[in-house]
Protein backbone atom coordinates (compact mmCIF):
# COMPACT_ATOMS: atom_id res chain seq x y z
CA UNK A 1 155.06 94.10 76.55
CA UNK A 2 156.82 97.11 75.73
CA UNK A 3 156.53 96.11 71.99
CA UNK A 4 152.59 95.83 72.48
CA UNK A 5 151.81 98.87 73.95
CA UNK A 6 153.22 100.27 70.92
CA UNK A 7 150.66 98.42 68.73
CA UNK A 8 147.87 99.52 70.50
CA UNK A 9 148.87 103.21 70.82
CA UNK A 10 149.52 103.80 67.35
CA UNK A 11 146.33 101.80 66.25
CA UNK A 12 143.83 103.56 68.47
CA UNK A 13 145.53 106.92 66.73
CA UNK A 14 144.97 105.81 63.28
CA UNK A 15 141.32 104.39 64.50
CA UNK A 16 141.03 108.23 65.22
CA UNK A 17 142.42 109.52 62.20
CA UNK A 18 140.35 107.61 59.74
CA UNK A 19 137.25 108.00 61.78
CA UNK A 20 137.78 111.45 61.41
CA UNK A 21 138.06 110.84 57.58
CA UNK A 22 134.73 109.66 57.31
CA UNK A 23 136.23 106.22 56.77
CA UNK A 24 134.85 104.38 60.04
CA UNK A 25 131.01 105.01 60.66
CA UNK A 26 129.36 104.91 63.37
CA UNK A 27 131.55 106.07 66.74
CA UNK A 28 134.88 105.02 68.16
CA UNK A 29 135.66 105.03 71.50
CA UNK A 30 140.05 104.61 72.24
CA UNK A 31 141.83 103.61 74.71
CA UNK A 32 145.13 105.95 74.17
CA UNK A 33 146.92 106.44 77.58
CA UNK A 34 145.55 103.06 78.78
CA UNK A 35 147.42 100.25 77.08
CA UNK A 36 149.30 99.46 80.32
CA UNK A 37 146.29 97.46 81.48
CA UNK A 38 145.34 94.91 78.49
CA UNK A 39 148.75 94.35 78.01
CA UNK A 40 150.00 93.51 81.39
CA UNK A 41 147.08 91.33 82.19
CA UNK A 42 147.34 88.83 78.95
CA UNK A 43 151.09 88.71 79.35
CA UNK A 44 150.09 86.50 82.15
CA UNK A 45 147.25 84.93 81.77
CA UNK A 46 147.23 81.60 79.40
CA UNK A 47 146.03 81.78 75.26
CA UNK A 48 143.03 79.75 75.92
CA UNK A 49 141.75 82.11 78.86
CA UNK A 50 138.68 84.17 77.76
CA UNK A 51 137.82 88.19 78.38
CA UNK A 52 134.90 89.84 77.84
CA UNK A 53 135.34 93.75 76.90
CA UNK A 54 133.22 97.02 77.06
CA UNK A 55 133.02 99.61 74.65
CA UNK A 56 136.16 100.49 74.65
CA UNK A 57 137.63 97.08 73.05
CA UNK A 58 140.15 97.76 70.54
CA UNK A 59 142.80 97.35 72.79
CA UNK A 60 141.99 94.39 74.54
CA UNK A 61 141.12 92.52 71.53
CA UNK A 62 144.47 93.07 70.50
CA UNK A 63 146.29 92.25 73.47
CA UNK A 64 144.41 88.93 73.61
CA UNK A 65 145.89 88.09 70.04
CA UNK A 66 143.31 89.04 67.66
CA UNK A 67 144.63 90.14 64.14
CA UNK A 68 145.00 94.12 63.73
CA UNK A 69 144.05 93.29 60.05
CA UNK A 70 140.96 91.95 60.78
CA UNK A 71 140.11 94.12 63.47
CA UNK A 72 140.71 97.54 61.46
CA UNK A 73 138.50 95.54 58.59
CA UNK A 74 135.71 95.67 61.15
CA UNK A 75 135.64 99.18 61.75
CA UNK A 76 135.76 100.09 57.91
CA UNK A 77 132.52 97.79 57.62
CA UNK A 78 134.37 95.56 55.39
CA UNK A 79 133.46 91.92 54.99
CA UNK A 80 137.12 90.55 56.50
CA UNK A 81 136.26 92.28 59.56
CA UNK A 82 135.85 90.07 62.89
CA UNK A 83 132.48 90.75 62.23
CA UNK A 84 131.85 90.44 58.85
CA UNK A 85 131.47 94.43 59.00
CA UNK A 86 128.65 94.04 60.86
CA UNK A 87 129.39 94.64 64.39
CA UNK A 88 131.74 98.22 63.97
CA UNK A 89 133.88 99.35 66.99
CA UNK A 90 131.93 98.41 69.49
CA UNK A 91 130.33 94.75 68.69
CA UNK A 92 133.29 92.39 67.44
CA UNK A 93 134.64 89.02 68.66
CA UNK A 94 137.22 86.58 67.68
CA UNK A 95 136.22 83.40 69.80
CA UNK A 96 139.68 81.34 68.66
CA UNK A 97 141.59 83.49 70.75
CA UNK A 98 139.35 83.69 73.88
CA UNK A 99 137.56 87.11 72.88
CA UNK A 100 134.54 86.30 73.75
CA UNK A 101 133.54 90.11 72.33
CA UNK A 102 133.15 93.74 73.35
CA UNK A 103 130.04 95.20 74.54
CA UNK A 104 127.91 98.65 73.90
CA UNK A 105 125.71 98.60 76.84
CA UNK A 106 127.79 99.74 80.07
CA UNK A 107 128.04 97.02 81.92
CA UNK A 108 126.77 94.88 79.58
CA UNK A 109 129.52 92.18 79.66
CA UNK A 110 129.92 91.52 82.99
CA UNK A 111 126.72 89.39 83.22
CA UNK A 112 128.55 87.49 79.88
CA UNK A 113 131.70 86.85 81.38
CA UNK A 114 129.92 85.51 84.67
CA UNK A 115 128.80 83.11 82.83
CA UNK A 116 131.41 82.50 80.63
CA UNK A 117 133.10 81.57 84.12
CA UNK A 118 130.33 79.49 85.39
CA UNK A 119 131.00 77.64 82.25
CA UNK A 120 134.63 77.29 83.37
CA UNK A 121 134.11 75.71 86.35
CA UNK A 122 131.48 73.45 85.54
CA UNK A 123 133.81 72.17 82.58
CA UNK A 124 136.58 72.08 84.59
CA UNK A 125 138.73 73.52 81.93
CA UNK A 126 141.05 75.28 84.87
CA UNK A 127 140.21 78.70 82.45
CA UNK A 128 140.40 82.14 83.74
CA UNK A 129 137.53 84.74 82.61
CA UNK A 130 138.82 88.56 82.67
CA UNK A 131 136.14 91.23 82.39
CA UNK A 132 136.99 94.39 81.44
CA UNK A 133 134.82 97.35 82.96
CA UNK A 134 135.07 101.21 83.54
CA UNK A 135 134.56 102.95 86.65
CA UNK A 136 130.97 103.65 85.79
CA UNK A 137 129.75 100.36 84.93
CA UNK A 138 130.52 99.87 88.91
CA UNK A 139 127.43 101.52 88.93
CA UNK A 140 125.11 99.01 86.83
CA UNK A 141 123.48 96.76 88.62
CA UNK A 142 125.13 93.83 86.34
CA UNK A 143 127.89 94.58 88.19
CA UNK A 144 126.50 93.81 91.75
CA UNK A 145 124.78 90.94 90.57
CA UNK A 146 127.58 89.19 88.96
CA UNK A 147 129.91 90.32 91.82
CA UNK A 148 127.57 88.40 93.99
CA UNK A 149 127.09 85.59 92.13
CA UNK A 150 130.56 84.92 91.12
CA UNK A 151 131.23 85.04 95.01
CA UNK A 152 128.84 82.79 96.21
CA UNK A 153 129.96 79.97 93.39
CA UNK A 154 133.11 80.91 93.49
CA UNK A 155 133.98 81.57 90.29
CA UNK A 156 137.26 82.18 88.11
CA UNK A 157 136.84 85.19 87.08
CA UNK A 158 138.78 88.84 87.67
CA UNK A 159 136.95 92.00 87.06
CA UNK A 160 139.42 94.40 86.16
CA UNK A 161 137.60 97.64 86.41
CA UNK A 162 139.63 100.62 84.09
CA UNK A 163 138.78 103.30 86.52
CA UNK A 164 140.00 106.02 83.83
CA UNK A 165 138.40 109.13 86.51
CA UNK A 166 135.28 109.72 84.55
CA UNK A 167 131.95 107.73 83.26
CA UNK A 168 131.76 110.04 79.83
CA UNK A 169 132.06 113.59 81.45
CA UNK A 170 131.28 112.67 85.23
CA UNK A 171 133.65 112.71 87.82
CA UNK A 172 133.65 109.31 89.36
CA UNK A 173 133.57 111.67 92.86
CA UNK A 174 130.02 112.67 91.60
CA UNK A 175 129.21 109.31 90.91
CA UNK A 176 129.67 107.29 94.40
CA UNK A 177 130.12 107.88 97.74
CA UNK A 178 133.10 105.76 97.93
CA UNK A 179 136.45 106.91 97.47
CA UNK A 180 137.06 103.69 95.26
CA UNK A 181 135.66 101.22 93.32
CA UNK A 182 137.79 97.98 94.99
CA UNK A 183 136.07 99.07 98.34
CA UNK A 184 133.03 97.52 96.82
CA UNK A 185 134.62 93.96 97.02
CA UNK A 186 134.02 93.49 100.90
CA UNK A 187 130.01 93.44 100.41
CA UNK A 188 130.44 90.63 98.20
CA UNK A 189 133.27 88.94 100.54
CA UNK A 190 135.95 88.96 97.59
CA UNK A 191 139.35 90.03 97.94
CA UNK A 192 140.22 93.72 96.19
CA UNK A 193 143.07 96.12 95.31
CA UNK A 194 143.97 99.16 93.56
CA UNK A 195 146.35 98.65 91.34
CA UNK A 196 148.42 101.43 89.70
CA UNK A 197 147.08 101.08 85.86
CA UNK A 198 149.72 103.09 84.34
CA UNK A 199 152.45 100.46 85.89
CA UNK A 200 152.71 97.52 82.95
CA UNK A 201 154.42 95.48 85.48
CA UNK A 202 152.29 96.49 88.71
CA UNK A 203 149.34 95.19 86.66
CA UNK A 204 151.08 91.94 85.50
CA UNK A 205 151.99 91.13 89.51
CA UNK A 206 148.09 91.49 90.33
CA UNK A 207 146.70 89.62 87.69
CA UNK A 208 149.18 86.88 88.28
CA UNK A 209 148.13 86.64 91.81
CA UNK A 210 144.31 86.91 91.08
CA UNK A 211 144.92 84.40 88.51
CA UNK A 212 146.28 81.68 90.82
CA UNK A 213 143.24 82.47 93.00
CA UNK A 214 140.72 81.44 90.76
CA UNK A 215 142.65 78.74 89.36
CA UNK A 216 142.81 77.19 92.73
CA UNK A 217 139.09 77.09 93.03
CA UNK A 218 138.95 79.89 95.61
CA UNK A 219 136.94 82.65 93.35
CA UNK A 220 136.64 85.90 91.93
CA UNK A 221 138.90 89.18 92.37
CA UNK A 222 138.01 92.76 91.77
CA UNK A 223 141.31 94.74 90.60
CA UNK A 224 140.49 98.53 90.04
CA UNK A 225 143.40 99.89 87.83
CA UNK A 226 143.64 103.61 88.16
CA UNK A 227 144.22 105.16 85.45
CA UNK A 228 143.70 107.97 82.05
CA UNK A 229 142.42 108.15 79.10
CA UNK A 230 144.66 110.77 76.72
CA UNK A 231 141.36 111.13 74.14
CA UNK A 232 137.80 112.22 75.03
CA UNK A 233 134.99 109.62 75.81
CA UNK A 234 134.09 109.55 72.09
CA UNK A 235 135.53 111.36 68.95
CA UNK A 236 132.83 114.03 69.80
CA UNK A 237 133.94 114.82 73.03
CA UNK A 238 136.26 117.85 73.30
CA UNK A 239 136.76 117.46 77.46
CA UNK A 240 135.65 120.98 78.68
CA UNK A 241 135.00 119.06 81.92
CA UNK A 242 138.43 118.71 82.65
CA UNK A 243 141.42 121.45 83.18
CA UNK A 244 144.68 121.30 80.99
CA UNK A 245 146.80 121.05 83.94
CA UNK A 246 145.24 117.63 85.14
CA UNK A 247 145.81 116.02 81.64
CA UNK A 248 149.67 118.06 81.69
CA UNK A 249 149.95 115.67 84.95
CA UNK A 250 148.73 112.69 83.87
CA UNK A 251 150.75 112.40 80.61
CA UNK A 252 153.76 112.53 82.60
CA UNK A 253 152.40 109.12 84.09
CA UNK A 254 152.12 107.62 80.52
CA UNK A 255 152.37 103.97 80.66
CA UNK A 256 154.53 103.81 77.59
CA UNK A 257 156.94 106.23 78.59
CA UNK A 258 157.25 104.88 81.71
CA UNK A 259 157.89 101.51 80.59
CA UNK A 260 160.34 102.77 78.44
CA UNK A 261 161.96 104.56 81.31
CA UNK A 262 161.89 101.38 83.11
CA UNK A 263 163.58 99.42 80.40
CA UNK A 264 166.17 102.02 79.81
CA UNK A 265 167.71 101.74 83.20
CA UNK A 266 167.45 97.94 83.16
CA UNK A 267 169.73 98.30 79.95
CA UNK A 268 167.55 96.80 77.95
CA UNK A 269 166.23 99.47 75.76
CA UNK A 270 168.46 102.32 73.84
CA UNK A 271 167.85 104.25 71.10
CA UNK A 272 168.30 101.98 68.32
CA UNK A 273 166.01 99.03 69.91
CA UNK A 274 163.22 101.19 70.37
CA UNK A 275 163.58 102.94 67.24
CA UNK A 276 162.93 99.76 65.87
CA UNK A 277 159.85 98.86 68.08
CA UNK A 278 158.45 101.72 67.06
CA UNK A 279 158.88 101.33 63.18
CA UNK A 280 157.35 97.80 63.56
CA UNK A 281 154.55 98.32 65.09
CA UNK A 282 153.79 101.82 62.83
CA UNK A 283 154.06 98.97 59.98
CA UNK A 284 151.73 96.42 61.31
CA UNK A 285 149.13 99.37 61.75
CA UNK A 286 149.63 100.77 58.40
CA UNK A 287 149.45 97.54 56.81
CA UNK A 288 145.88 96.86 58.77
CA UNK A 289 144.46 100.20 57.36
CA UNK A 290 145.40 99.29 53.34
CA UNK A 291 144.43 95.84 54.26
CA UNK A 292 140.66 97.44 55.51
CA UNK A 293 140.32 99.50 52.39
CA UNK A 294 141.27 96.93 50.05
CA UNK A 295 138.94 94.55 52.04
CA UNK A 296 135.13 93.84 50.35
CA UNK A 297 132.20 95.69 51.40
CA UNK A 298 129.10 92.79 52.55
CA UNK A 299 127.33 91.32 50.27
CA UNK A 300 124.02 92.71 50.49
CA UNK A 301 122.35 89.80 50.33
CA UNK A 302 124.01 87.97 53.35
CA UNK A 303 121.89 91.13 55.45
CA UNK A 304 119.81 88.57 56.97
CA UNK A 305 122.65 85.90 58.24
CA UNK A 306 123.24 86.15 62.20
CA UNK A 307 119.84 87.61 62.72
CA UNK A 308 117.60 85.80 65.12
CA UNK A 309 114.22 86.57 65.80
């Protein structure tokens, strides 16, 4: 786990960097400061379960297994992307791991992965669905709808809600008149928690339990993981809306140093081990960005393939 929350650190950072460089078009939203959540939930959950993602995807496609190759390919626009270079940062999918594809719209993917669970259970398959969401898409009505639908059919699905404090610039205080998003749960009659989202291992213990709920037929669980986002919303966003000393507190909470805390005291991380970690997974990232550039742009003449009209 520890080894994977490397990975998706230093890739969101490059993702940065080379957006910045004009090399990725389009936008780029990271995940830096949040890597506690992806991984701990799929370190659980089986390979053939399925998530559904939000904007903010890198990281969970990752997590779930997908290749960093082809998922830095996709955000160059180049033709090995998971995407063909069609679908950027925010519209890629890799369907033989169980990424079942990140989403634009907020709250756009919850209504997917609803039915991606329906599916589930109809097939008997004995899958798990996860669906990523922030703390604003609690706001969407996709969200109540699918809540209540995935209640009444009991479905096996857990919506893990990435309540990182703010929808873009707003205060999630601004935004509801609930103190949190898992009080929502009891209007739909499903269990819910908050979950520290910073805590690798916190998050693996409730997904594990949420898990063998809707494996066991009895339905869906809403897990709100509290927790920060190091970057701004966007590359754009330079965070005047929040104060220095707020992000000063909440990197001390970083999930990777944490972990690493963690594992020191358990003996099972020094200096040389995690020197290590961390030169792998810098590796793995740099060979995913020469592997992008050296990657094909489209043909132009496949433009019209995956269209439908």
């Amino acid at each position: 786990m520890y080894r994977d929350m490397l990975l998706l650190r230093f890739f969101e950072e490059r993702a940065l960097r080379v957006f910045l460089e004009g090399a990725v078009v389009g936008t780029c939203h990271a995940g830096i400061g949040q890597e506690a959540i992806p991984v701990g939930i799929f370190s659980v959950l089986r390979p053939d379960d399925y998530a559904v993602s939000t904007h903010r995807g890198h990281g969970h496609m990752l997590a779930k297994g997908a290749d960093p190759r082809r998922v830095m390919a996709e955000l160059f626009g180049r033709r090995d992307g998971y995407a063909g270079g069609r679908g950027g940062s925010q519209h890629m999918a890799c369907f033989e791991v169980g990424f079942l594809g990140s989403n634009g719209i907020t709250g756009g993917g919850i209504p997917i992965a609803t039915g991606a669970a329906l599916a589930c259970k109809m097939k008997r398959n004995g899958r798990v669905v996860v669906s990523f969401l922030g703390d604003g898409a609690s706001n969407q009505g996709t969200f109540h709808e699918s809540l209540n639908m995935a209640a009444i059919w009991k479905l096996p699905v857990i919506y893990a809600c990435e309540n990182n404090l703010y929808a873009m610039s707003s205060p999630w205080s601004e935004m509801a008149a609930v103190k949190d998003v898992a009080e929502r749960g009891a209007a739909y009659g499903i269990p819910a928690e908050v979950v520290d989202g910073n805590d690798v291992l916190a998050v693996r213990e409730s997904t594990a339990r949420a898990a063998a709920r809707a494996r066991s037929g009895e339905g869906p669980t809403l897990i709100e993981f509290k927790t920060y986002r190091f970057c701004g919303h966007s590359r754009s966003d330079t965070m005047p809306y929040r104060t220095r000393e707020e992000e000063a507190e909440w990197l001390i909470r970083c999930p990777i140093l944490r972990f690493s805390e963690r594992l020191r005291s358990l003996g099972i991380l020094d200096d040389s081990s995690e020197a290590k970690l961390r030169s792998d997974a810098m590796r793995i990232v740099a060979d995913a960005e020469e592997f992008a550039r050296n990657s094909p742009e489209p043909d132009p003449e496949s433009v019209a393939e995956g269209l439908f009209a």
